[in-house]
PDB file of N, CA and C in Angstrom:
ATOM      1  N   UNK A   1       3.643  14.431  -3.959  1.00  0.00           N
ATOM      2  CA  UNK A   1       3.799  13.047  -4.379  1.00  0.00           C
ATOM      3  C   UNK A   1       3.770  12.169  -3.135  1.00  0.00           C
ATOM      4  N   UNK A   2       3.130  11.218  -3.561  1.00  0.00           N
ATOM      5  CA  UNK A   2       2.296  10.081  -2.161  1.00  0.00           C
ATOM      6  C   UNK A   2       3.307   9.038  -2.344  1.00  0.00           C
ATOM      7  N   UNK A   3       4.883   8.376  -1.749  1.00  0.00           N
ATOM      8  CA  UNK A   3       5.059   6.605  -1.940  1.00  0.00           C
ATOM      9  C   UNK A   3       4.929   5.801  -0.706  1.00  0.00           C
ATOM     10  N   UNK A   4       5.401   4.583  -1.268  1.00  0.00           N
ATOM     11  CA  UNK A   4       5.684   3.906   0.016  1.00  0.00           C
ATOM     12  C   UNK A   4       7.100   3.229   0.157  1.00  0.00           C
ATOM     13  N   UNK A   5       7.549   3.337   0.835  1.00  0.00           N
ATOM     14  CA  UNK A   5       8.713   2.874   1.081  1.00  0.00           C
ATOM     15  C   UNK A   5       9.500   1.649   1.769  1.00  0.00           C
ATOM     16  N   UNK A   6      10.086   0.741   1.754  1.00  0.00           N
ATOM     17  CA  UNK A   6      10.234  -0.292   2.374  1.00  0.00           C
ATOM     18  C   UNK A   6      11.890  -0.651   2.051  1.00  0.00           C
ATOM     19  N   UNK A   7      12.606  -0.683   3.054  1.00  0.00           N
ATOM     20  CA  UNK A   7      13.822  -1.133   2.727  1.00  0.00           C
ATOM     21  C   UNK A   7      14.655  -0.144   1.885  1.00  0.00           C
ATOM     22  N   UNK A   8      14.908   1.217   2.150  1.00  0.00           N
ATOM     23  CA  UNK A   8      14.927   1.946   1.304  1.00  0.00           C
ATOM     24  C   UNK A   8      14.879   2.107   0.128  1.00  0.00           C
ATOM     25  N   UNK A   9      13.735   1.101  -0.241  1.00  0.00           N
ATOM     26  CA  UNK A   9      13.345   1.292  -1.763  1.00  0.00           C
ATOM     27  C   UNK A   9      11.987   1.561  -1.965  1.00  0.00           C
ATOM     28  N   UNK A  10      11.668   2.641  -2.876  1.00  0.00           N
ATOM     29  CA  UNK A  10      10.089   3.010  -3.275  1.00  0.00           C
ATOM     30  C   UNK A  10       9.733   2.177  -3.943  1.00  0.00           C
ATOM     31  N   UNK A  11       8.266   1.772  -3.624  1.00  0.00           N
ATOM     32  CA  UNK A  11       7.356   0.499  -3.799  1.00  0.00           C
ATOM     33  C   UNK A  11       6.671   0.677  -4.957  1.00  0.00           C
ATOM     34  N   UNK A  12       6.243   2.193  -4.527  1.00  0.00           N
ATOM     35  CA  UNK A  12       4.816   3.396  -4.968  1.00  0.00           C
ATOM     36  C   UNK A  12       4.689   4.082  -5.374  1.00  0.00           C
ATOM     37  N   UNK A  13       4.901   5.182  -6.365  1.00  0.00           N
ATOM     38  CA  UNK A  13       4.525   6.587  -6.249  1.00  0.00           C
ATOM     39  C   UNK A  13       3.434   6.856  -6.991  1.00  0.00           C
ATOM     40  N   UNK A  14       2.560   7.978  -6.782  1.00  0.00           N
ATOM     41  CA  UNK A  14       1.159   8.306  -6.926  1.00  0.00           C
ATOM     42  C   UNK A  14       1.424   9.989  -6.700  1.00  0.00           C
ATOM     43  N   UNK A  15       0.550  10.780  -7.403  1.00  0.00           N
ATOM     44  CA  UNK A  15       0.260  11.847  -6.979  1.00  0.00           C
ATOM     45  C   UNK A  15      -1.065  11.859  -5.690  1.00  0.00           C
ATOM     46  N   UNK A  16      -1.748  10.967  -6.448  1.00  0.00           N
ATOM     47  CA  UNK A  16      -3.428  10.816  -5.479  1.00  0.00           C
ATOM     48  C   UNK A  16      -3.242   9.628  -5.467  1.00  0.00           C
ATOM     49  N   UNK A  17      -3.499   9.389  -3.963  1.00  0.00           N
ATOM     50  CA  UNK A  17      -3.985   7.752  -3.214  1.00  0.00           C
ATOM     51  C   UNK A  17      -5.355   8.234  -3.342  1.00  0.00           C
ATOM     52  N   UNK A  18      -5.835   6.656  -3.113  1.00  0.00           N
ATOM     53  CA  UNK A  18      -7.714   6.788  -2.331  1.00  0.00           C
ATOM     54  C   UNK A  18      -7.007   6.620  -0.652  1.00  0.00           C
ATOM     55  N   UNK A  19      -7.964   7.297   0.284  1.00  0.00           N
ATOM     56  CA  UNK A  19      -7.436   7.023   1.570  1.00  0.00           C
ATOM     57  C   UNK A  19      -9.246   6.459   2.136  1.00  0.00           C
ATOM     58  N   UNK A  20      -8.272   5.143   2.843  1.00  0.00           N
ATOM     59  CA  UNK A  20      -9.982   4.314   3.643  1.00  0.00           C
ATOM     60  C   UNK A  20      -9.492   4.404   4.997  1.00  0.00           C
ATOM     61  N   UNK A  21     -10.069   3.999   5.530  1.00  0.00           N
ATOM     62  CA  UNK A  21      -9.416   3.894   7.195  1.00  0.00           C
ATOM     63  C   UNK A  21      -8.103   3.972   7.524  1.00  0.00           C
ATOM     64  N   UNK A  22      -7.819   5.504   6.940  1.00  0.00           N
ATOM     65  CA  UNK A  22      -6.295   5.773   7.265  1.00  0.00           C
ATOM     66  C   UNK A  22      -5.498   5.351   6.445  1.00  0.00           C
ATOM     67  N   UNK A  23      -5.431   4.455   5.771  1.00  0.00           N
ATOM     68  CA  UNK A  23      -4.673   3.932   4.666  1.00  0.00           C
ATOM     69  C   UNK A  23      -4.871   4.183   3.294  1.00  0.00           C
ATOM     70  N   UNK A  24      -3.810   4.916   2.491  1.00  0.00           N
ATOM     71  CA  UNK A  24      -3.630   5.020   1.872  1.00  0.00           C
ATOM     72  C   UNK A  24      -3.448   3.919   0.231  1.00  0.00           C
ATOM     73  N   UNK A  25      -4.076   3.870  -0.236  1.00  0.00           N
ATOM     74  CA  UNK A  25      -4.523   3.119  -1.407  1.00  0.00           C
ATOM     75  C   UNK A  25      -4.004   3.346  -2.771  1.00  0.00           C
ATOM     76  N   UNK A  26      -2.794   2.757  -3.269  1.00  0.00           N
ATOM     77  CA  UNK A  26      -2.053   3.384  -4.572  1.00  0.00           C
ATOM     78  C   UNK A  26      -3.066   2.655  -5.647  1.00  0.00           C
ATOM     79  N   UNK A  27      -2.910   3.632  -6.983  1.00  0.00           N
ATOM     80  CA  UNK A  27      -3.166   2.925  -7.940  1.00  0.00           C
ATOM     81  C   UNK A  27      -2.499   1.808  -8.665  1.00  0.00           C
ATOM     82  N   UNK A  28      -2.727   0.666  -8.934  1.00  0.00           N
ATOM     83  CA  UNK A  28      -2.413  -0.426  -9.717  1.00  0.00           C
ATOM     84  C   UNK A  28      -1.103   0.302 -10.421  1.00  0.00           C
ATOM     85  N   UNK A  29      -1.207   1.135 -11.157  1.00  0.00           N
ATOM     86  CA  UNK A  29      -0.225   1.658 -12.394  1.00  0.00           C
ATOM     87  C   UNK A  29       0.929   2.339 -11.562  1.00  0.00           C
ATOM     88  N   UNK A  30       0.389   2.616 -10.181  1.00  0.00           N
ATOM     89  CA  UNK A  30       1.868   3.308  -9.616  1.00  0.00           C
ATOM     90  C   UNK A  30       2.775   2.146  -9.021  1.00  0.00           C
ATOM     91  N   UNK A  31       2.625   1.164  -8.911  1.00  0.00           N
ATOM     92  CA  UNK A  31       3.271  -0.038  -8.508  1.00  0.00           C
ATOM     93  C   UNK A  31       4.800  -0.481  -9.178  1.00  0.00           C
ATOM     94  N   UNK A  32       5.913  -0.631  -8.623  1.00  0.00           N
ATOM     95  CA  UNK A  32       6.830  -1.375  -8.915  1.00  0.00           C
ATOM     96  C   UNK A  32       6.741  -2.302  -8.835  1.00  0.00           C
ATOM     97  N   UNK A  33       5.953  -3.442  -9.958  1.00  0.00           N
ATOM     98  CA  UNK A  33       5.988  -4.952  -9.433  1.00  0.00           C
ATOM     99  C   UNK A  33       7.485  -5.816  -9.489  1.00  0.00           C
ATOM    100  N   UNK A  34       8.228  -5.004  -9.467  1.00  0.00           N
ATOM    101  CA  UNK A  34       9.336  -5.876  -9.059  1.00  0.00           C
ATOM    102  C   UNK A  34       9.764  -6.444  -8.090  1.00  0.00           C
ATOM    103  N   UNK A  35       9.255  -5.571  -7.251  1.00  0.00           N
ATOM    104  CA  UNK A  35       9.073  -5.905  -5.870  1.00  0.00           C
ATOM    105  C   UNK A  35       7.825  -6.881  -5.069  1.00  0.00           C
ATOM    106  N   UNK A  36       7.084  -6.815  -5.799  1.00  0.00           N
ATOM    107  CA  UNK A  36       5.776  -8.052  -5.570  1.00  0.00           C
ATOM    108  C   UNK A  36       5.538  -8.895  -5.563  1.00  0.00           C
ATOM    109  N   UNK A  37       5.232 -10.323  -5.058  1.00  0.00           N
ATOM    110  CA  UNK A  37       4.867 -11.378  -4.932  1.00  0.00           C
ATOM    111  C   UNK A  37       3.664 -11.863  -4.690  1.00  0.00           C
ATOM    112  N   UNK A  38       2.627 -12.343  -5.305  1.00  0.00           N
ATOM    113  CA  UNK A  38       1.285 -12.957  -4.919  1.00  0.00           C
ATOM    114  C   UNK A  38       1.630 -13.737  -3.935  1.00  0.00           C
ATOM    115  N   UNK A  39       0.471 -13.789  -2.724  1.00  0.00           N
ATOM    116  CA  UNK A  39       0.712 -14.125  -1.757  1.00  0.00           C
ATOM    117  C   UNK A  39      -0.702 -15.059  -1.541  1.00  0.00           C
ATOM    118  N   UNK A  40      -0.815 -15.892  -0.645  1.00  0.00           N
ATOM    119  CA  UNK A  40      -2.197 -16.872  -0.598  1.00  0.00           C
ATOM    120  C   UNK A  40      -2.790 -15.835   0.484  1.00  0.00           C
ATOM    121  N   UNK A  41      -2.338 -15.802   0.819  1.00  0.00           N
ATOM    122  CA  UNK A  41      -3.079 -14.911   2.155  1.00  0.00           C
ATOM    123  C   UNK A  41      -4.657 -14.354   1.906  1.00  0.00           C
ATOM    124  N   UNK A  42      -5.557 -14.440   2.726  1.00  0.00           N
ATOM    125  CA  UNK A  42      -6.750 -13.425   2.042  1.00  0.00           C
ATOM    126  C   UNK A  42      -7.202 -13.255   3.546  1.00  0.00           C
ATOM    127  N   UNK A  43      -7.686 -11.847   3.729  1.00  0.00           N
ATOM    128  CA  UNK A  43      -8.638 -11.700   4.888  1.00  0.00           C
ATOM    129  C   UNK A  43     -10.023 -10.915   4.732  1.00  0.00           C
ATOM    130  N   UNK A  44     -11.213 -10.916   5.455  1.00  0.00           N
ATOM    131  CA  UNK A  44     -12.128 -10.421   5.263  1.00  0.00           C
ATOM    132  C   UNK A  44     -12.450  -9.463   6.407  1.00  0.00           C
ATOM    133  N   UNK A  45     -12.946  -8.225   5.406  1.00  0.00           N
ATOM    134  CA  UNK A  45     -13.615  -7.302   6.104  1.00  0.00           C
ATOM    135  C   UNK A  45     -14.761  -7.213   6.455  1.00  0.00           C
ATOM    136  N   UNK A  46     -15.768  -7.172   6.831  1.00  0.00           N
ATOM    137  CA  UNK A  46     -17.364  -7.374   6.534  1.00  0.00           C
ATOM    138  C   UNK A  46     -18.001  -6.236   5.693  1.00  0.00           C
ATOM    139  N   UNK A  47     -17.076  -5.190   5.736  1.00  0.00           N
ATOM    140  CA  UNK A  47     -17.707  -3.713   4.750  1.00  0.00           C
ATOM    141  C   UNK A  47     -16.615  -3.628   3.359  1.00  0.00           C
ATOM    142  N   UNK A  48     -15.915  -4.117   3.365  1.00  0.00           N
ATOM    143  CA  UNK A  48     -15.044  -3.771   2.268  1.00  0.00           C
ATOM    144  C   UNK A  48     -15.019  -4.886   1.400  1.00  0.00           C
ATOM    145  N   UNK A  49     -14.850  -6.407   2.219  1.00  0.00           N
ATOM    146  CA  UNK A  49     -14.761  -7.710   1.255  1.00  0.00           C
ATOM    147  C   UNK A  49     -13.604  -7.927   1.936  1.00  0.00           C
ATOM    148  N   UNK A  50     -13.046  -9.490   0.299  1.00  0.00           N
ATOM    149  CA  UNK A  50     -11.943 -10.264   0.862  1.00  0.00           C
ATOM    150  C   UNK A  50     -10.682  -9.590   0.441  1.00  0.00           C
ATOM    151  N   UNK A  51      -9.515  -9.688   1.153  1.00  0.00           N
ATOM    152  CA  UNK A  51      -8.503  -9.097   0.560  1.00  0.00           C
ATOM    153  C   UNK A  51      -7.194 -10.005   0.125  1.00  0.00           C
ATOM    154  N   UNK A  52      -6.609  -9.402  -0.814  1.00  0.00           N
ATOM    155  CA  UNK A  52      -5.590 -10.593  -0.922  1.00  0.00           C
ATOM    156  C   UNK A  52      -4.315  -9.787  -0.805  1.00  0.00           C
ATOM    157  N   UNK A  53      -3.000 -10.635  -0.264  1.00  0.00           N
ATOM    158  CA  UNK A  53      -1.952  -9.963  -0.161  1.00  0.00           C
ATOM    159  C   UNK A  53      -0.874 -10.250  -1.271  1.00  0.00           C
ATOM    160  N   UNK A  54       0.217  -9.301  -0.520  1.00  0.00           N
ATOM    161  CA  UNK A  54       1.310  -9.355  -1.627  1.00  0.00           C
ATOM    162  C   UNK A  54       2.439  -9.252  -0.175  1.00  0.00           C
ATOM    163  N   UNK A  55       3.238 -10.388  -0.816  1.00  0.00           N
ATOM    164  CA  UNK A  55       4.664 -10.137  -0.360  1.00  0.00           C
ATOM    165  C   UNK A  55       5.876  -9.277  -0.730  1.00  0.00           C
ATOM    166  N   UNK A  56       6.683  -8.353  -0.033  1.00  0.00           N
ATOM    167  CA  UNK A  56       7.469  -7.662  -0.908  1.00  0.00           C
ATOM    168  C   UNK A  56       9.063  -8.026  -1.060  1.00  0.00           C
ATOM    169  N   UNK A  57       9.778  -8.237  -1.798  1.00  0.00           N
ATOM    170  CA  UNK A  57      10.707  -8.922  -1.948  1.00  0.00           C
ATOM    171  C   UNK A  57      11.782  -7.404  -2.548  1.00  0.00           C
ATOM    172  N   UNK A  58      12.898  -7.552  -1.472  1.00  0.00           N
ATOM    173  CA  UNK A  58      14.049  -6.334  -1.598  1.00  0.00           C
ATOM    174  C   UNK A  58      14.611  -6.480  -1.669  1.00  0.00           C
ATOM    175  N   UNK A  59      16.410  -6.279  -2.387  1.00  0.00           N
ATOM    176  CA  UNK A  59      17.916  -6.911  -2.157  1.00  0.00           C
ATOM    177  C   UNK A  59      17.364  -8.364  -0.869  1.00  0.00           C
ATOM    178  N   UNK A  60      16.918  -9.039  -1.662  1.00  0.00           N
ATOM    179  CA  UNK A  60      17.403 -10.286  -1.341  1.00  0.00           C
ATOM    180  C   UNK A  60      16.378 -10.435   0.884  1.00  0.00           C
ATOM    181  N   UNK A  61      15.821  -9.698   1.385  1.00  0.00           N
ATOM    182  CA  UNK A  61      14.615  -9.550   2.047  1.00  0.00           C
ATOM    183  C   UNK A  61      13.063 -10.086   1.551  1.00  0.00           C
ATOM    184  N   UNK A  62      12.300 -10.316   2.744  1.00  0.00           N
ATOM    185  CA  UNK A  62      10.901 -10.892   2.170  1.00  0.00           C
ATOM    186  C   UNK A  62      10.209 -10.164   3.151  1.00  0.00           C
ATOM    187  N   UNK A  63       9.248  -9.478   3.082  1.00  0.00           N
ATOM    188  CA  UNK A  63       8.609  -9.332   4.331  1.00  0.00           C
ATOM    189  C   UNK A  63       6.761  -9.188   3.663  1.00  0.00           C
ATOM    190  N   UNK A  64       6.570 -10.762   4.298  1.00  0.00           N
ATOM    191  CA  UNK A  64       5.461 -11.137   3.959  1.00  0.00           C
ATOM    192  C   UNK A  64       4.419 -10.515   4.418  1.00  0.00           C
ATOM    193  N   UNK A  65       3.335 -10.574   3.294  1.00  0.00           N
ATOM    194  CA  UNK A  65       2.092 -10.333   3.562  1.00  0.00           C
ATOM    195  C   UNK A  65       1.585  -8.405   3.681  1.00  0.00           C
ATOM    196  N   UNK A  66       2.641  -7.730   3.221  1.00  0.00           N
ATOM    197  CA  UNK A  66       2.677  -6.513   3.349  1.00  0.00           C
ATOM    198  C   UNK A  66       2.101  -5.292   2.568  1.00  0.00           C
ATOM    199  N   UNK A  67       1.517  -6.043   2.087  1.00  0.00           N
ATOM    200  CA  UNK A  67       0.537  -5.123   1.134  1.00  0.00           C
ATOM    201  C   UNK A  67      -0.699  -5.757   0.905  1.00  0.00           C
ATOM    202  N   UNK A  68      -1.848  -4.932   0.685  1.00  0.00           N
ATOM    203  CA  UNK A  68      -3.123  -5.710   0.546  1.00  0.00           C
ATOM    204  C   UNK A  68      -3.809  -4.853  -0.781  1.00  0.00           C
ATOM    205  N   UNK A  69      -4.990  -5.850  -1.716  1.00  0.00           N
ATOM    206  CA  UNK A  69      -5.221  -5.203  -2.237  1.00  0.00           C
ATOM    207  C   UNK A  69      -7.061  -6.160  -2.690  1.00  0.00           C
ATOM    208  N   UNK A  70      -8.028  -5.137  -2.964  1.00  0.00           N
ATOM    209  CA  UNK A  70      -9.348  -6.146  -3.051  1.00  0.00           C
ATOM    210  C   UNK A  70     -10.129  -6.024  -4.305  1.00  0.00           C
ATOM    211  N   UNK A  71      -9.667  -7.193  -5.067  1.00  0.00           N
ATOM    212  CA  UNK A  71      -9.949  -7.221  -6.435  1.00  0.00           C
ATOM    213  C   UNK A  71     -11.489  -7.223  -6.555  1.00  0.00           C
ATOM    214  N   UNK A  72     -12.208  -7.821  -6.094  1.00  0.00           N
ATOM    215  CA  UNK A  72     -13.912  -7.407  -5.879  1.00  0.00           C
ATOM    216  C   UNK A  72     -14.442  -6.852  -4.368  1.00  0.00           C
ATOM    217  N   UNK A  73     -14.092  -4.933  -4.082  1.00  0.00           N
ATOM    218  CA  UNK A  73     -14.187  -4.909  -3.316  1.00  0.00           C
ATOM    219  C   UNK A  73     -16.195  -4.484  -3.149  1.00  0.00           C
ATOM    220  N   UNK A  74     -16.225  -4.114  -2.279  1.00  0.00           N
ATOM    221  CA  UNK A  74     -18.160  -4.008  -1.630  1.00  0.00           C
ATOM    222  C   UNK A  74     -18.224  -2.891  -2.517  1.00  0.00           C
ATOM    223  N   UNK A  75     -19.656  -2.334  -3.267  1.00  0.00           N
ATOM    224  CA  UNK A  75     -20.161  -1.356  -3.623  1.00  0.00           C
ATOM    225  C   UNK A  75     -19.473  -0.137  -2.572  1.00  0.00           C
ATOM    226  N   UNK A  76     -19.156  -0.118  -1.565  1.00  0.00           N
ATOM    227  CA  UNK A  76     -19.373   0.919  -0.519  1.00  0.00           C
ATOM    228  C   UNK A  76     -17.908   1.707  -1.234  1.00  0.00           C
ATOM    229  N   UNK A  77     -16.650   0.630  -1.177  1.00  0.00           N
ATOM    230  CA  UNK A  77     -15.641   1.348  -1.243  1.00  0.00           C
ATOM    231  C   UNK A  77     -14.651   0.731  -2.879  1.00  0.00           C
ATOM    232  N   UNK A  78     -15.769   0.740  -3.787  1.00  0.00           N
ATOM    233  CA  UNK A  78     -15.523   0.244  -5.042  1.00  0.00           C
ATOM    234  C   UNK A  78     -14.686   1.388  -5.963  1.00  0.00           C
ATOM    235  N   UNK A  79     -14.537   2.449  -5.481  1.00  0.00           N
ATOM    236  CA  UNK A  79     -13.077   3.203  -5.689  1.00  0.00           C
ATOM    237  C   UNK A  79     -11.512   2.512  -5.602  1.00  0.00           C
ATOM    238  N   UNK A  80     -11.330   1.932  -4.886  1.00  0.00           N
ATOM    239  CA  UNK A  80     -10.448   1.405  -4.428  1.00  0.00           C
ATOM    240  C   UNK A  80     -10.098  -0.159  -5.185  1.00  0.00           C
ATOM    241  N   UNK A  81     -10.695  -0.684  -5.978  1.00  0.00           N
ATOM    242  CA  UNK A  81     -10.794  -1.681  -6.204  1.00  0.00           C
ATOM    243  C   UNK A  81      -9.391  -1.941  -7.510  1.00  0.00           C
ATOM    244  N   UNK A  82      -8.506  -2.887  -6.661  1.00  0.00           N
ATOM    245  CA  UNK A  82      -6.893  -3.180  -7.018  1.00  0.00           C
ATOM    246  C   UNK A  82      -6.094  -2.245  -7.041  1.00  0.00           C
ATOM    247  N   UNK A  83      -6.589  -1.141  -5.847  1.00  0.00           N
ATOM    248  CA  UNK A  83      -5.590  -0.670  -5.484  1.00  0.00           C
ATOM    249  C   UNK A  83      -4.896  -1.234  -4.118  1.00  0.00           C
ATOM    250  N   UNK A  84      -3.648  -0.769  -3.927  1.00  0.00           N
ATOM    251  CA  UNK A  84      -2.576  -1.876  -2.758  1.00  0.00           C
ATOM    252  C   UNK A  84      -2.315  -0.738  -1.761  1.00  0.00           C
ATOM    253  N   UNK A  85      -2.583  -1.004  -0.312  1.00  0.00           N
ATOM    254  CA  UNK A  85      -2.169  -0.182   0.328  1.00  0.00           C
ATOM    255  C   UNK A  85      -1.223  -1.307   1.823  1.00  0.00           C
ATOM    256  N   UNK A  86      -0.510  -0.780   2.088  1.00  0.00           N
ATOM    257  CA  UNK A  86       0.586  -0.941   2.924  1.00  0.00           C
ATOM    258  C   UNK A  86       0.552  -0.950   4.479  1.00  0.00           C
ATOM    259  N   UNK A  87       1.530  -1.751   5.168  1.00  0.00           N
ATOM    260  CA  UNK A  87       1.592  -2.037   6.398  1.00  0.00           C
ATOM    261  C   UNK A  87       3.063  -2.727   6.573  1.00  0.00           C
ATOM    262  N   UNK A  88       2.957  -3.169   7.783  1.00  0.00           N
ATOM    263  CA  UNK A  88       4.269  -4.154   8.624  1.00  0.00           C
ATOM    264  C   UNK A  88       5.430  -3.300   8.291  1.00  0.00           C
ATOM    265  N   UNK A  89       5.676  -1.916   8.656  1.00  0.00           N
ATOM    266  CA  UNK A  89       7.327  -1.845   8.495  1.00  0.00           C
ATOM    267  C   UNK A  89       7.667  -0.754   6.940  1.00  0.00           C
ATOM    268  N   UNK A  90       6.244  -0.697   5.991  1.00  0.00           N
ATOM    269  CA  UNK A  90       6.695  -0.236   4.894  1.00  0.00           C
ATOM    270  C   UNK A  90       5.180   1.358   5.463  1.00  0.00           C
ATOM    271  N   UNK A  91       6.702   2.488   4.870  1.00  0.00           N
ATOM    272  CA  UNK A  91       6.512   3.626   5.398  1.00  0.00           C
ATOM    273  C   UNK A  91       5.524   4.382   4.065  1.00  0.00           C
ATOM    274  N   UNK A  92       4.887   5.280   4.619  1.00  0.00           N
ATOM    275  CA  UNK A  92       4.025   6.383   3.231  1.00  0.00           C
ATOM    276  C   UNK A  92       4.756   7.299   3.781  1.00  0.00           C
ATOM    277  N   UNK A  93       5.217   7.929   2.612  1.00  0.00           N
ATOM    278  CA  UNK A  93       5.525   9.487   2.616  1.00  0.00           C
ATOM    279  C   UNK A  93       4.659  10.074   1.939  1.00  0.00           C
ATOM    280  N   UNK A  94       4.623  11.251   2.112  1.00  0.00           N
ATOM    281  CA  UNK A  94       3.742  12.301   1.468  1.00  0.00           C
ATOM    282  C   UNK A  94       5.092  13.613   1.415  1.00  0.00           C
ATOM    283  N   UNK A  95       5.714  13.219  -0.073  1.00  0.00           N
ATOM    284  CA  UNK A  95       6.386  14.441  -0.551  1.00  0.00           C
ATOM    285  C   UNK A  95       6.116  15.764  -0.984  1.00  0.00           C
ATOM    286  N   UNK A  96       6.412  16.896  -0.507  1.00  0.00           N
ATOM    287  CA  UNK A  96       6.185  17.933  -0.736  1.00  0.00           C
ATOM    288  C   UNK A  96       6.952  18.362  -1.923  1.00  0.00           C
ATOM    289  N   UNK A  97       6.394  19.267  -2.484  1.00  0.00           N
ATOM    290  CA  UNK A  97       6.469  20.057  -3.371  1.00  0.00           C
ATOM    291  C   UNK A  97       7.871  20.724  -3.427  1.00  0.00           C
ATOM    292  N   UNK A  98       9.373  20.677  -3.993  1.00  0.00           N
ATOM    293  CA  UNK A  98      10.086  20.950  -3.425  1.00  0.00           C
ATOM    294  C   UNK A  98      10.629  23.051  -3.172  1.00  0.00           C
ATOM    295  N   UNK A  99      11.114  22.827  -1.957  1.00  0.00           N
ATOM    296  CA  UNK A  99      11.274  23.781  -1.766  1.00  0.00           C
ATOM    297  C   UNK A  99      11.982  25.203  -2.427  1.00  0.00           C
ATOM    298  N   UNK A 100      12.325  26.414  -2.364  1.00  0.00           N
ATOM    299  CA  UNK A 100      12.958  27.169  -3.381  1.00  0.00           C
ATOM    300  C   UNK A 100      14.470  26.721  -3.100  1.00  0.00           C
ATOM    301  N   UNK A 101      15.244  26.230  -2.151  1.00  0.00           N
ATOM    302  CA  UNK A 101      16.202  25.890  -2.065  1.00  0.00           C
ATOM    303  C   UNK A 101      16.333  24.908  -2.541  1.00  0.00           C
ATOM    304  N   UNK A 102      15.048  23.620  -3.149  1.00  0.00           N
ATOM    305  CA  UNK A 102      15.903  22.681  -4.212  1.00  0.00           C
ATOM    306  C   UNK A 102      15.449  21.573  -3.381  1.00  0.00           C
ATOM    307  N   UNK A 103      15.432  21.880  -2.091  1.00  0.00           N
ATOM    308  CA  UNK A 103      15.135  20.467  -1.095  1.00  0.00           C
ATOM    309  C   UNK A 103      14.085  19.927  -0.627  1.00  0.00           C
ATOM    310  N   UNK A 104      13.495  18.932  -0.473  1.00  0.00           N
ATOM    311  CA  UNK A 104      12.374  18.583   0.552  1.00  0.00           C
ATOM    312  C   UNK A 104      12.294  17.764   1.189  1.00  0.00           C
ATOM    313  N   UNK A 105      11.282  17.221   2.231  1.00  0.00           N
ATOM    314  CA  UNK A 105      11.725  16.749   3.618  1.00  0.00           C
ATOM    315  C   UNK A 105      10.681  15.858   3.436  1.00  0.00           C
ATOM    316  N   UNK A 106       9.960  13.946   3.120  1.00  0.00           N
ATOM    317  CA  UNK A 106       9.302  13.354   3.101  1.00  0.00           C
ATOM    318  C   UNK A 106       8.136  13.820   4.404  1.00  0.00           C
ATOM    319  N   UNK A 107       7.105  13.217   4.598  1.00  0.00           N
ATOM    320  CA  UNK A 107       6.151  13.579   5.914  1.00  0.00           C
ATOM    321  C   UNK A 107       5.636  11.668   6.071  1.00  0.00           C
ATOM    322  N   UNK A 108       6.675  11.089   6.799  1.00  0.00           N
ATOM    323  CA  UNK A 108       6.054   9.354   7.362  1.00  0.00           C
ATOM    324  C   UNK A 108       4.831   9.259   7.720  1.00  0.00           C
ATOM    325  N   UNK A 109       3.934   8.060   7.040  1.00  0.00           N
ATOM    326  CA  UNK A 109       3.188   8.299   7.896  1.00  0.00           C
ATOM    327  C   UNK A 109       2.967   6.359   8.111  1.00  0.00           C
ATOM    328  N   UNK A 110       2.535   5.303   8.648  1.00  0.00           N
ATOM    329  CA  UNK A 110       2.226   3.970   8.932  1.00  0.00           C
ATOM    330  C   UNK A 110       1.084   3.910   8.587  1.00  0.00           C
ATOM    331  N   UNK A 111       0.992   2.464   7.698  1.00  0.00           N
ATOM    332  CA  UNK A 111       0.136   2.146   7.052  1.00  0.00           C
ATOM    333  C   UNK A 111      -0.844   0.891   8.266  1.00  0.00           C
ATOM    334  N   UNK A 112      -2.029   0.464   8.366  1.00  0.00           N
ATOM    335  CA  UNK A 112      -2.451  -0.658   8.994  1.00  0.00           C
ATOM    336  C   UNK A 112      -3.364  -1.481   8.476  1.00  0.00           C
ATOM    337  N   UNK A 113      -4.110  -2.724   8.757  1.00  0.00           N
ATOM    338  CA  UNK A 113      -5.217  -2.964   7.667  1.00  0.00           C
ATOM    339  C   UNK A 113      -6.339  -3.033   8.329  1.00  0.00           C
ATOM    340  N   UNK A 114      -6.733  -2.239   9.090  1.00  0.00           N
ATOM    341  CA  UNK A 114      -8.197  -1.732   9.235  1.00  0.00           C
ATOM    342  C   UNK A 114      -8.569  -3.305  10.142  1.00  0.00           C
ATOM    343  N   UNK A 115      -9.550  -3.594   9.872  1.00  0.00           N
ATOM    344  CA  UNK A 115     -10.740  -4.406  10.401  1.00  0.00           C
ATOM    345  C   UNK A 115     -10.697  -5.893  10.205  1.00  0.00           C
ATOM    346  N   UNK A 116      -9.464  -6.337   9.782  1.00  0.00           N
ATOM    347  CA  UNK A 116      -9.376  -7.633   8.992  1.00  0.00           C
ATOM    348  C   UNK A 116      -8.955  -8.974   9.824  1.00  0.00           C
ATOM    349  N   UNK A 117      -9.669 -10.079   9.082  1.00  0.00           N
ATOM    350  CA  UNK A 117      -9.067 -11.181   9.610  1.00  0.00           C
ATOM    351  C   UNK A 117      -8.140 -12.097   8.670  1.00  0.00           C
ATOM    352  N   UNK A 118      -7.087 -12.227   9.178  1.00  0.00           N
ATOM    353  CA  UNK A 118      -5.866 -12.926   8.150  1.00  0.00           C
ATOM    354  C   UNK A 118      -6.608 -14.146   8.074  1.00  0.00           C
ATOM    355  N   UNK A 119      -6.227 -14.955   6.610  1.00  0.00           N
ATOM    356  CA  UNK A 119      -6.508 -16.662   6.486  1.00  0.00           C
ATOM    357  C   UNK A 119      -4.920 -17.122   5.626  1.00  0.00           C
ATOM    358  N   UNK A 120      -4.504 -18.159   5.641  1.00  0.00           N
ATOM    359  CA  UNK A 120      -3.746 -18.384   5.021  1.00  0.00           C
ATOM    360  C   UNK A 120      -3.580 -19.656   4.723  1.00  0.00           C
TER     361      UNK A 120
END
């Protein structure tokens, strides 16, 4: 199991992300939008398209602009299209399978956004 984490609260969980330039890409349906905020923000990639963000909002925390996601993304990487993948501070784990003792140990990994230019 793939989440993301921010503020010790899970954002995400997914069995399968799409992964693009290192980043991990949840599906729409694995989303806690409780935590979400539309954000104006948009930046462009020249291979992927425009992206728009999301702010994430935690016990009473904001930490803007921390998720991205590209509602019409390029033919190239049109898999991905409204799925949200993560940055600034909010962690991916990749949970293992748990162990015979009952336990398991997350694997961190940092999210970034590739190639982009912020507008706001």
């Amino acid at each position: 199991m793939i989440r993301a984490v921010w503020n010790g609260v899970v954002l995400a969980e997914a069995e399968h992300t799409r992964v693009v330039e290192g980043n991990h890409y949840f599906p729409p349906e694995s989303l806690r939008r409780e935590y979400f905020a539309e954000s104006r923000t948009r930046s462009l990639c020249f291979w992927k398209g425009v992206a728009h963000y999301y702010s994430l909002q935690v016990d009473g925390l904001t930490n803007p602009d921390a998720a991205w996601y590209y509602p019409k993304p390029s033919p190239l990487v049109r898999k991905i299209k409204d799925h949200v993948a993560f940055w600034q501070g909010v962690v991916i784990e990749d949970v293992p399978e748990p162990a015979k003792d009952g336990t398991n140990t997350p694997t961190p990994r940092r999210g970034h956004p590739g190639h982009h230019r912020r507008r706001k």
